[in-house]
Every structure is written in C-alpha cells, then in structure tokens.
Protein backbone atom coordinates (compact mmCIF):
# COMPACT_ATOMS: atom_id res chain seq x y z
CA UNK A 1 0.00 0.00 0.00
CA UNK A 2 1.60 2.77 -1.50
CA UNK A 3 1.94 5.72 1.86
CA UNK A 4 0.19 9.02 0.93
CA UNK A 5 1.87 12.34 0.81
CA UNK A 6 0.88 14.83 3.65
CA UNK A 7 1.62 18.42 2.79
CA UNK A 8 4.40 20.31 4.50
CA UNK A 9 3.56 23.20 7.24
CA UNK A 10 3.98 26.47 6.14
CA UNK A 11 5.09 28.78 8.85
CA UNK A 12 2.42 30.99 10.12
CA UNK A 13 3.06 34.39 8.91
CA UNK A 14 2.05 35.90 12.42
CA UNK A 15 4.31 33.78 14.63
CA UNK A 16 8.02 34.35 15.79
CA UNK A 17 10.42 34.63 12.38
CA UNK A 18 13.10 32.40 14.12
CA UNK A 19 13.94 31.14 11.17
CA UNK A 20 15.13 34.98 9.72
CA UNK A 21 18.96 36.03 10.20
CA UNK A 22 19.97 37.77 14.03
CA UNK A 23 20.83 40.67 12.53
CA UNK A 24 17.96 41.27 10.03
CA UNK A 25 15.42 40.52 13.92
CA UNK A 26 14.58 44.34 14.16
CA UNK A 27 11.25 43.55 16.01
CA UNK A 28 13.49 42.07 18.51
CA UNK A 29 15.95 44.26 18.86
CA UNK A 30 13.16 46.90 19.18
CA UNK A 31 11.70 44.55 22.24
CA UNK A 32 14.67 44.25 24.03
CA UNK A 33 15.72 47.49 24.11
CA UNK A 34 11.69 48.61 25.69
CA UNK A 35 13.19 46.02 28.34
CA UNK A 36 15.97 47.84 29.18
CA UNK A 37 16.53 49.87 32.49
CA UNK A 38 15.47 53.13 31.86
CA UNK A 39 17.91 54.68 33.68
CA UNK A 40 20.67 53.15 31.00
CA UNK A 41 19.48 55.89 28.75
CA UNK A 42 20.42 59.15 31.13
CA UNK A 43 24.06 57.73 31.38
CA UNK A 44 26.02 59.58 28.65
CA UNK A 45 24.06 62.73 30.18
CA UNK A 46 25.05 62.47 33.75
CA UNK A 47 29.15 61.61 32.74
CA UNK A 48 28.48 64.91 30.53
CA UNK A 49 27.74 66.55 33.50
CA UNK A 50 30.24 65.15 35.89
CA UNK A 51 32.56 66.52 33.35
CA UNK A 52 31.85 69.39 33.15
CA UNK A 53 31.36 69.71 37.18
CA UNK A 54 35.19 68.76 37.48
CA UNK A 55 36.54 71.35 34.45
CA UNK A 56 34.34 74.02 36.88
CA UNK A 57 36.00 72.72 39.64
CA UNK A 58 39.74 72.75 38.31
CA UNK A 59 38.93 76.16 36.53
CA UNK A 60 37.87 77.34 40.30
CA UNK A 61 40.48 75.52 41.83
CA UNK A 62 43.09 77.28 39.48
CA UNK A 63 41.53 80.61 39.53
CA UNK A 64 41.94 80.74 43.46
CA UNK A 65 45.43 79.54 43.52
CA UNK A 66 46.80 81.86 40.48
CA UNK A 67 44.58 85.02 40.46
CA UNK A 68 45.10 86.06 44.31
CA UNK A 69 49.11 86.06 43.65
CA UNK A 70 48.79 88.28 40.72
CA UNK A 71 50.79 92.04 41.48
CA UNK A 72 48.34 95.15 41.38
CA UNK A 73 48.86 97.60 38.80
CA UNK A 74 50.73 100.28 40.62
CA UNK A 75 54.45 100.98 42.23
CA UNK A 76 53.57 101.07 45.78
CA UNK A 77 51.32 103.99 46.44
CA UNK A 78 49.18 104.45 49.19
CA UNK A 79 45.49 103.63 49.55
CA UNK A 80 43.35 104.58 52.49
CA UNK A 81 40.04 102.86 52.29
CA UNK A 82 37.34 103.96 55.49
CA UNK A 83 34.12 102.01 56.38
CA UNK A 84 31.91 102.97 58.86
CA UNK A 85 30.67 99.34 59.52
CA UNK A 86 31.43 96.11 58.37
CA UNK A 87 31.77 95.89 54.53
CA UNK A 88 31.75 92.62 52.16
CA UNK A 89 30.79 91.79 48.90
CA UNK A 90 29.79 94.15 45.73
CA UNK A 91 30.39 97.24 48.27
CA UNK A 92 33.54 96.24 49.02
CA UNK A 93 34.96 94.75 45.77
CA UNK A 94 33.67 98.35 44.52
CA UNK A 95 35.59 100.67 46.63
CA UNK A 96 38.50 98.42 45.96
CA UNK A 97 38.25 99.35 42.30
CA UNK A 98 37.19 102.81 42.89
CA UNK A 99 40.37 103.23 43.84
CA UNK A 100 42.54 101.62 40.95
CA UNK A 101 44.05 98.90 43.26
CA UNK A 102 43.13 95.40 40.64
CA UNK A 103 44.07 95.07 37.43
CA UNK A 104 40.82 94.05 36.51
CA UNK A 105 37.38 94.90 38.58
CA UNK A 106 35.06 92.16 37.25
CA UNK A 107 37.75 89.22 37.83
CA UNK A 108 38.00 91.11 41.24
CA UNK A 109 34.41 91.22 42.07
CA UNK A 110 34.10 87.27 41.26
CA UNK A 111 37.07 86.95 43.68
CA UNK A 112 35.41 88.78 46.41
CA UNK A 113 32.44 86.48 45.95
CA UNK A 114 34.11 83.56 45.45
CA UNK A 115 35.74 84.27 49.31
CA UNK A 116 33.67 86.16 50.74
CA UNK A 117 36.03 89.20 51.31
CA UNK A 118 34.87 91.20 54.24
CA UNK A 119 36.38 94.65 55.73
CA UNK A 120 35.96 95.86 59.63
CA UNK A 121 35.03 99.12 60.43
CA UNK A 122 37.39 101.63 60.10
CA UNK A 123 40.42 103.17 58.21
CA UNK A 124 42.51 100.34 55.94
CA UNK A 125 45.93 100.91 54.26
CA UNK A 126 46.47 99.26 51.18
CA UNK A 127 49.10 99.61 48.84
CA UNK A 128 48.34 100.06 44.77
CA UNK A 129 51.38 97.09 44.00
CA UNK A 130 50.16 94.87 46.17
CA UNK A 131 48.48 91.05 44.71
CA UNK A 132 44.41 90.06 45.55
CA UNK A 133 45.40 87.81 48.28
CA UNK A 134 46.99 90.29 50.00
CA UNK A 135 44.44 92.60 49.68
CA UNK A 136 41.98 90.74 51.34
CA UNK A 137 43.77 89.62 54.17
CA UNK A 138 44.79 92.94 55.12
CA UNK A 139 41.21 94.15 54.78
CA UNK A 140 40.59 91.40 57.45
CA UNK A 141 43.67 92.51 59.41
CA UNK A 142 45.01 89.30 58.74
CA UNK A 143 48.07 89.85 57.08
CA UNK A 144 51.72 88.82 57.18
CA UNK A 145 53.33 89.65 60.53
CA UNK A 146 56.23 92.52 59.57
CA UNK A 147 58.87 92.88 62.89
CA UNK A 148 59.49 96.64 62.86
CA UNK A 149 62.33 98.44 65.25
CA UNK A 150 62.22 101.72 66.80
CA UNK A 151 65.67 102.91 68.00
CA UNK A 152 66.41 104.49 71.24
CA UNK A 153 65.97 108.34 70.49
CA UNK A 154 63.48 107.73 67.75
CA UNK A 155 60.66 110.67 67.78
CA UNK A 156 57.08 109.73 66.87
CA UNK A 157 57.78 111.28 63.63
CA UNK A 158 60.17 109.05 63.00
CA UNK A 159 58.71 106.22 63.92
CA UNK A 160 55.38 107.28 61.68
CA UNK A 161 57.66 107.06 58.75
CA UNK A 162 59.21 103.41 59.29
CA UNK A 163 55.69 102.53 60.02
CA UNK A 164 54.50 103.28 56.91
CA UNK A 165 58.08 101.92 55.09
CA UNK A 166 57.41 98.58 56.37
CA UNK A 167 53.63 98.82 55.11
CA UNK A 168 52.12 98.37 58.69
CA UNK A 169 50.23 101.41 58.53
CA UNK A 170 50.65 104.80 57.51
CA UNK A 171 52.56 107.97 59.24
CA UNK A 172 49.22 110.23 58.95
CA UNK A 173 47.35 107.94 60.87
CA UNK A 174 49.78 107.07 63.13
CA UNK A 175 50.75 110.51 63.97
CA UNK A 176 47.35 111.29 64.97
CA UNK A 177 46.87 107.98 66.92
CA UNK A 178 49.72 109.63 69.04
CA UNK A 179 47.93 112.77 69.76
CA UNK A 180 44.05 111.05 70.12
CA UNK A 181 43.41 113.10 73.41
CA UNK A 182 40.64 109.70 74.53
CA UNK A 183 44.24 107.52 73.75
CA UNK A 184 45.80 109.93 75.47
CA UNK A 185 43.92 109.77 78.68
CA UNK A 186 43.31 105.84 78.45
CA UNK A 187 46.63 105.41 78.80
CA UNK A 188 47.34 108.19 81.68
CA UNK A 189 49.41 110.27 79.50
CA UNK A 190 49.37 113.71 80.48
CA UNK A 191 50.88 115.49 77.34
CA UNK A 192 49.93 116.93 74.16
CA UNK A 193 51.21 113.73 72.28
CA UNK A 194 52.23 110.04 73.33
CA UNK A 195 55.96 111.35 72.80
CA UNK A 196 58.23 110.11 75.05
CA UNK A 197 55.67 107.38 76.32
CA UNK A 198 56.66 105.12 72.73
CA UNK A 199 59.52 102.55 73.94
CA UNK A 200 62.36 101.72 71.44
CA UNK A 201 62.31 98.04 71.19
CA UNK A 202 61.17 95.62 68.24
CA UNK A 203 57.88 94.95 67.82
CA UNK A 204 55.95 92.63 65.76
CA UNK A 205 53.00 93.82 64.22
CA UNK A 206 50.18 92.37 61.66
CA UNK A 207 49.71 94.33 57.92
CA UNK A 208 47.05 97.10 58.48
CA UNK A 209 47.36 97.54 62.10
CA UNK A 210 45.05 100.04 63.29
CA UNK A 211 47.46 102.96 64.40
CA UNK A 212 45.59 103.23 68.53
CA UNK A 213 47.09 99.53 69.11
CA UNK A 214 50.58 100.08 68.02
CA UNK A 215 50.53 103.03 70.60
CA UNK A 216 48.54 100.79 73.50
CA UNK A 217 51.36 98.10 72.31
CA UNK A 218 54.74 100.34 72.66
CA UNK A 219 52.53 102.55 75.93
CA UNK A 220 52.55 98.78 77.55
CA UNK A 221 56.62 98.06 76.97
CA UNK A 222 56.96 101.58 78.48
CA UNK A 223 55.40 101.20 81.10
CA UNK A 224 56.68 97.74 81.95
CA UNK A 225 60.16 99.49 81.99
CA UNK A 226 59.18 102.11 84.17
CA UNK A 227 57.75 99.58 86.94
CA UNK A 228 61.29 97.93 86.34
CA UNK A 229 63.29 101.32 87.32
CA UNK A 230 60.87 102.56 89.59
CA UNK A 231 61.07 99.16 91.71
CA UNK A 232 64.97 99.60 91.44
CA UNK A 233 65.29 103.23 92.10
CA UNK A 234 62.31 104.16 94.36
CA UNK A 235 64.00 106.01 96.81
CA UNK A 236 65.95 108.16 93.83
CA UNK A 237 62.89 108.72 92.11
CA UNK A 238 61.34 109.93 95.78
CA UNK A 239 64.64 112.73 95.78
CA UNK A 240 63.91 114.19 92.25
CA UNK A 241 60.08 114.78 93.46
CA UNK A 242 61.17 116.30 96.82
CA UNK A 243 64.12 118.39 95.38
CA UNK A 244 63.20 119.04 91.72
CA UNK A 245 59.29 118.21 91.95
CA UNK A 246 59.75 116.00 89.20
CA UNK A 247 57.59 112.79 88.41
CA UNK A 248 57.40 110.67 85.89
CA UNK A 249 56.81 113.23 83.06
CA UNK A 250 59.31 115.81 84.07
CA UNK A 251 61.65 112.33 84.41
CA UNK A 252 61.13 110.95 81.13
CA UNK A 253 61.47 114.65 79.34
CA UNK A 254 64.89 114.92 80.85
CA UNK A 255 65.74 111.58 79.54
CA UNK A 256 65.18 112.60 75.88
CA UNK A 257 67.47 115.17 76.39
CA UNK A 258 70.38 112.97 77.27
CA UNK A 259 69.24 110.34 74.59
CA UNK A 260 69.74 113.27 72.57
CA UNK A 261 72.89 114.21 73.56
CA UNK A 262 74.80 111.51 74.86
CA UNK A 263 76.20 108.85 72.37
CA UNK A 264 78.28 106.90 74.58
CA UNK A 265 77.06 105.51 77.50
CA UNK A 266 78.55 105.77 80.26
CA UNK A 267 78.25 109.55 79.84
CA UNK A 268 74.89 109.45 79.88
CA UNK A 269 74.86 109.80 83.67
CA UNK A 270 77.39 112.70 83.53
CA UNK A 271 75.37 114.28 80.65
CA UNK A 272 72.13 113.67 83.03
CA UNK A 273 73.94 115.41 86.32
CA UNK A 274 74.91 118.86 84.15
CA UNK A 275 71.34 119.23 83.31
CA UNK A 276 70.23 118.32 86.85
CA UNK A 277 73.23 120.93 88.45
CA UNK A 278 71.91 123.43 86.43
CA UNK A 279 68.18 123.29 87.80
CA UNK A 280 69.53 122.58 91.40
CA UNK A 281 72.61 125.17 91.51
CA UNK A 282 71.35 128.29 92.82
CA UNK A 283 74.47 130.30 91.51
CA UNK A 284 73.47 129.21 87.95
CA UNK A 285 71.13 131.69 86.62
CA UNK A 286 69.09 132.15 84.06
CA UNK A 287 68.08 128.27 84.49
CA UNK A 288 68.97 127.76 80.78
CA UNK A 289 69.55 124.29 79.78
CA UNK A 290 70.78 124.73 76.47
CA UNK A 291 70.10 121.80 74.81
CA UNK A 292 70.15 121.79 70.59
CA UNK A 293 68.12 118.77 69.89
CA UNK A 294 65.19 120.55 71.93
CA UNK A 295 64.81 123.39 69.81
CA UNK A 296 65.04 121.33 66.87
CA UNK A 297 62.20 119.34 67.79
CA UNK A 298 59.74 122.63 68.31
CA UNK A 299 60.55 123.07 64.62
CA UNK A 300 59.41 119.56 63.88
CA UNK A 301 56.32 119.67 65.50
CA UNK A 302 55.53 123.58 64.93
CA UNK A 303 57.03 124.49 62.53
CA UNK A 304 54.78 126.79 60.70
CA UNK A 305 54.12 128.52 64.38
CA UNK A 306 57.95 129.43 64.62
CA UNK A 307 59.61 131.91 61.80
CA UNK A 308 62.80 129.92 62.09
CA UNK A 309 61.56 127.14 61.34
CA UNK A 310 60.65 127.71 57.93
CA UNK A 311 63.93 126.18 56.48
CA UNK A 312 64.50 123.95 58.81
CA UNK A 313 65.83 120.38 56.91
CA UNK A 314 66.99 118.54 60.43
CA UNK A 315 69.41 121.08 61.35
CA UNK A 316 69.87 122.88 63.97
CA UNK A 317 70.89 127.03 63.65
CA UNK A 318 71.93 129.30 65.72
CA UNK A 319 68.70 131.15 64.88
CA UNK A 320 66.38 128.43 66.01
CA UNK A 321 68.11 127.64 68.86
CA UNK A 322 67.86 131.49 70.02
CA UNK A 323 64.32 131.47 68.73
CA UNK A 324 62.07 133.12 71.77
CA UNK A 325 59.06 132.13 69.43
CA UNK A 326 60.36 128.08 69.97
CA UNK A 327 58.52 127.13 73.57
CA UNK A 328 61.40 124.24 72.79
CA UNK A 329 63.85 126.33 73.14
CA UNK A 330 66.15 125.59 75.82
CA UNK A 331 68.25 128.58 75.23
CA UNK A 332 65.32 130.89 75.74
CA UNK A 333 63.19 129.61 77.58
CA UNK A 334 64.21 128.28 81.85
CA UNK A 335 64.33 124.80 82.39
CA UNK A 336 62.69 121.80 80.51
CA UNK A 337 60.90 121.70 77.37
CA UNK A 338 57.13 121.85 77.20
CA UNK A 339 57.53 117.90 76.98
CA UNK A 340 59.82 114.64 75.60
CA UNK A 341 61.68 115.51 72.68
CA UNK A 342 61.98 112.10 71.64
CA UNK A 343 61.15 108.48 73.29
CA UNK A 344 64.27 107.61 75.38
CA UNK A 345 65.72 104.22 76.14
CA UNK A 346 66.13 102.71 79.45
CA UNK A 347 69.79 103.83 80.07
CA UNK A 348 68.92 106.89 79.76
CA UNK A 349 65.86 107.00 81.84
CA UNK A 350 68.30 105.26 84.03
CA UNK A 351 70.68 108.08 83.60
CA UNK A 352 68.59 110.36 85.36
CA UNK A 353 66.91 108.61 88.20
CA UNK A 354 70.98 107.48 88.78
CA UNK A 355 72.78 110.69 87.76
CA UNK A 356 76.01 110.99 90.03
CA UNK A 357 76.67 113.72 92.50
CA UNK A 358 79.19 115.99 90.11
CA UNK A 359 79.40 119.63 90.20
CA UNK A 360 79.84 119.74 86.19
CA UNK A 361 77.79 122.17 84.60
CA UNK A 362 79.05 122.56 81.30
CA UNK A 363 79.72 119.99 78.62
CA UNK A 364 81.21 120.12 74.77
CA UNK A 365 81.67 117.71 72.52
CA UNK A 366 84.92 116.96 71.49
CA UNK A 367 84.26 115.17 67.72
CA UNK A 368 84.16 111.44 68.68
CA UNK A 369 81.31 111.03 70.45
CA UNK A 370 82.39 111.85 73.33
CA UNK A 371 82.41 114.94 75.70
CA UNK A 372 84.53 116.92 78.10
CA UNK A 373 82.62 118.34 81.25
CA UNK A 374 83.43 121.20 82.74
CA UNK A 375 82.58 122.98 86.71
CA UNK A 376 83.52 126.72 85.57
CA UNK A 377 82.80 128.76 82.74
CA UNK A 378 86.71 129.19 81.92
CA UNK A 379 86.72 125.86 81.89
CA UNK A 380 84.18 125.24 79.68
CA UNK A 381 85.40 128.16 77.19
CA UNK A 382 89.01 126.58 77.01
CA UNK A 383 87.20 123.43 76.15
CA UNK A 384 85.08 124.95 73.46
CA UNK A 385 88.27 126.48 72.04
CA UNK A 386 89.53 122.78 71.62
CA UNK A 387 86.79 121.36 70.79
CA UNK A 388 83.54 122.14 68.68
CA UNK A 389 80.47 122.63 70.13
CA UNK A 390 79.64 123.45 73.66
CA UNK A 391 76.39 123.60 76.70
C-alpha cells in the first residue's frame, strides 16, 4: 500500500520569524531594548555633566590659587580705604576698584564672591602694588606679621615714617593715633602727644594695624620698663620729686634730652647730672639748659608757628636755637621743654633717676662722640676752644 503524501507546514506568517537572520530581527531588537533599564538611557548625560562639574572645579580651583598672587597695577602707592561698619561683597569689591588697586574689577568682584572678602570698620591701608590675596587679608587685618624696630631716640615722627616703610600702617594715621586726646587719657598720658611714652624696642605687628594699638602696644613696653626702674630706684625717684618736683613726666622729658645728647654711654649719667646741676645750683642763673636737639624738635612739630623754622631740613641754627618764638627752646626759655623731645631708652631713663653727684655744669663735645665736662665757665670756654660745640 503505497503511503500518501501529507503536505508540508507552512510557517504561520504571524508567529516568531526564528527562522530569519539575528541581525535582520529588528522587532526584537526593538523589544529588548523597551526592556531595558530606563535609567541606562540618562548615562552619557550624567558623565556629561560630571565633566563638566570637574573642568568648573579645576577652573575654580586654578583661579583661586593663580589670580590672588597676581601684582596690582601700581608701584607702591598708598590707599586709604574707610568704612563705617562692616563691609563685604559688591560694596567692598567696589571701593576696591574705585580706587585703581586690581588690574581688573570684574575678575576682582568674582574673587570677592568667590571668598567672601569682608572689611571691619574703620580706616585700611592698602598699597596700589600689592596682589588680591593680600588685599583681602589685610582688609581682614590678617596679614603677614612685619617685625618693625624703633631705635632708642626715635621721635614719633620718626617712627610714623618706618611705620608706613614697612607697610604696617601709615605715618598720617599714626601721627594722629599719638595725639588722640581719649588715647591719650586711656593710657594716663598727660601730654599733648604720646611722645616720650613710645619705647624703642622691636615689635611685631600684623599688615594694616590700626594705628591706637601700636601706641597701646609700645605705651605697655613703656610702662613695663618704668615699673622695672621705679622698683629699682624708688627712693631716687622719691629725691627728684622732693628736690626738683619731678615725676614721671618731668623724668622721662629729661631723659630725651640725654638720649639726645649723649652717644656713649657711660656719659649718659654725667650728661644727666649737668642738666640736673643746672636746675639745682642756685648760683646758675638764668636756668637755661641749652640743649640743641630741643629746639630742633619745636621746629618739627611747629614748625609753621615758629619763623625759624621755615627752612629747617633737620638742622639745627643758631637762629632756632635762640628762637624766643620756639617754647622748645632751651636757650630761651628756663628749664625743661614743654615735653619729651623724643622716646628715650632705658639707660637713659636710668641716667637720670641714677645721675652721680658731680658739680659739672658745662659739657662740649669733642668730635668722637664723646664729651669733656666742665665745673667753671673758663673751663668750659678753654674746652670749646679745643673742641667744637659746647652747653
């Protein structure tokens, strides 16, 4: 019996196409990839944005360590910037630029937001040369520590202008600092000016100091000195007030005059005792202490008060010295100055309080720093006549 033919099974048009090539499948593909996680798609977006989160970054990172190092586009000159209360942001970035002190204003402004640059109330030196980062700290009074040295002798005057060569702050503001009458009587100081009362030594202070604590700081060496001497010498100091009424101001004023004079030190004393013979000695009359250095400190501090004073360059003339208008005048005027001529040391605060019993009352210099002292006025002329310049 022959076996009949069946027919052969066409696929059904509407089932799977297993039979097509993989990569022809595009249903599939299209199936699978509705399968996917969802979240696969947002990939390439979020490393596009870490990306460009770490350039910002770097860019930031570079712009804070370059820009703040960057020089300011002047050669040094002096900025005062004032703010009646605290001061940050667009205000401040603004009366930085106001005043020329960036090279650019908008990369400065970003910088002040980008730190948050603040500036306390008050008056702020700042110097047209100097970088961003310095800028800002000093605004904060947080800058480098500068070590500054006042010699014995030094006057206020002087020590305004190394104030303001070292960048600390500057000799206007200092200057009146020294003659704030409120400073003044905080710190018991019973003259026209904190002269005298300003102890050589070195000090340390921070960029932008404000002027009224460099005078508290060098008013607080002082006066640890003067506990020093008066603990040492209490019973000299006790003499000069019962024979001379002298206290502490009359004391230090002297002592400017022999830091003034005397160069060496061991004359100090000896310079100290001629000035002291003079007051005491009741032979010696008119009570003229002819000092020089006093005289040329009225012309320092008033000068336009004092006709001649109008040339005066540091030296001392004849004229000035002879000067009735000069209340410093030591040649016209009895005994001491109207106050400290300069801020003296402690040897020669020393000097005074420890002067030696002499009966010198004369004394000329003889060209090397040292002096010959002299009892009588013959004396003392014969010396002149050998020497150069004579008290």
């Amino acid at each position: 019996m022959r076996e009949s033919k069946r027919p052969k099974k066409r696929p059904r048009r509407d089932g799977p196409e297993k039979a097509l090539p993989r990569q022809l499948d595009i249903a599939g593909a299209l199936a699978r990839a509705k399968r996917r996680d969802p979240k696969d798609n947002g990939r390439p977006l979020v490393w596009a944005f870490v990306t460009l989160l770490l350039l910002t970054l770097v860019g930031v990172l570079g712009f804070a360590a370059i820009y703040p190092t960057n020089k300011g586009p002047g050669a040094g000159k002096l900025a005062e910037l004032t703010f009646a209360q605290e001061t940050q942001g667009a205000a401040l970035a603004d009366a930085v630029c106001a005043r020329e002190l960036v090279q650019s204003c908008a990369m400065f402004k970003w910088y002040a937001r980008l730190t948050g640059l603040r500036a306390g109330v008050g008056v702020h030196v700042l110097f047209d040369d100097m970088s961003p980062g310095e800028i800002a700290l000093r605004l904060d009074r947080r800058g480098a520590h500068q070590k500054v040295t006042f010699p014995e002798g030094f006057t206020r005057f002087d020590m305004a202008k190394r104030l303001e060569e070292k960048r600390v702050t500057s000799s206007i503001l200092f200057l009146k600092a020294t003659e704030d009458g409120a400073l003044l009587t905080e710190l018991a100081i019973k003259g026209k000016s904190a002269e005298g009362y300003l102890f050589p030594a070195t000090y340390e202070f921070v960029g932008n100091a404000d002027p009224h604590e460099i005078v508290r700081k060098a008013k607080r060496e002082f006066d640890r000195r003067w506990a020093t001497l008066n603990e040492r010498y209490g019973s000299e100091v006790l003499e000069l007030q019962s024979s001379l009424n002298f206290g502490q101001a009359e004391i230090v004023t002297l002592a400017s005059m022999v830091e003034k004079e005397a160069r060496i030190d061991d004359e100090r004393p000896l310079v100290a005792s001629v000035f002291l013979n003079r007051l005491r000695e009741p032979s010696f009359t008119p009570k003229l202490l002819q000092c020089d250095p006093t005289a040329a400190y009225g012309c320092l501090t008033m000068r336009g008060a004092i006709p001649s004073c109008a040339e005066f360059n540091g030296k001392v003339t004849a004229a000035m010295v002879h000067d009735s208008a000069n209340p410093y005048s030591t040649y016209t005027h009895e005994g001491l100055p109207p106050g400290p001529i300069a801020n003296p040391g402690y040897r020669s605060l020393d000097a005074v309080v420890s002067a030696p019993k002499s009966k010198y009352l004369y004394f000329v210099a003889k060209g090397d720093g040292r002096h010959t002292f002299s009892e009588s006025y013959d004396a003392h002329n014969a010396a002149v006549r050998g020497g150069k310049k004579g008290r």
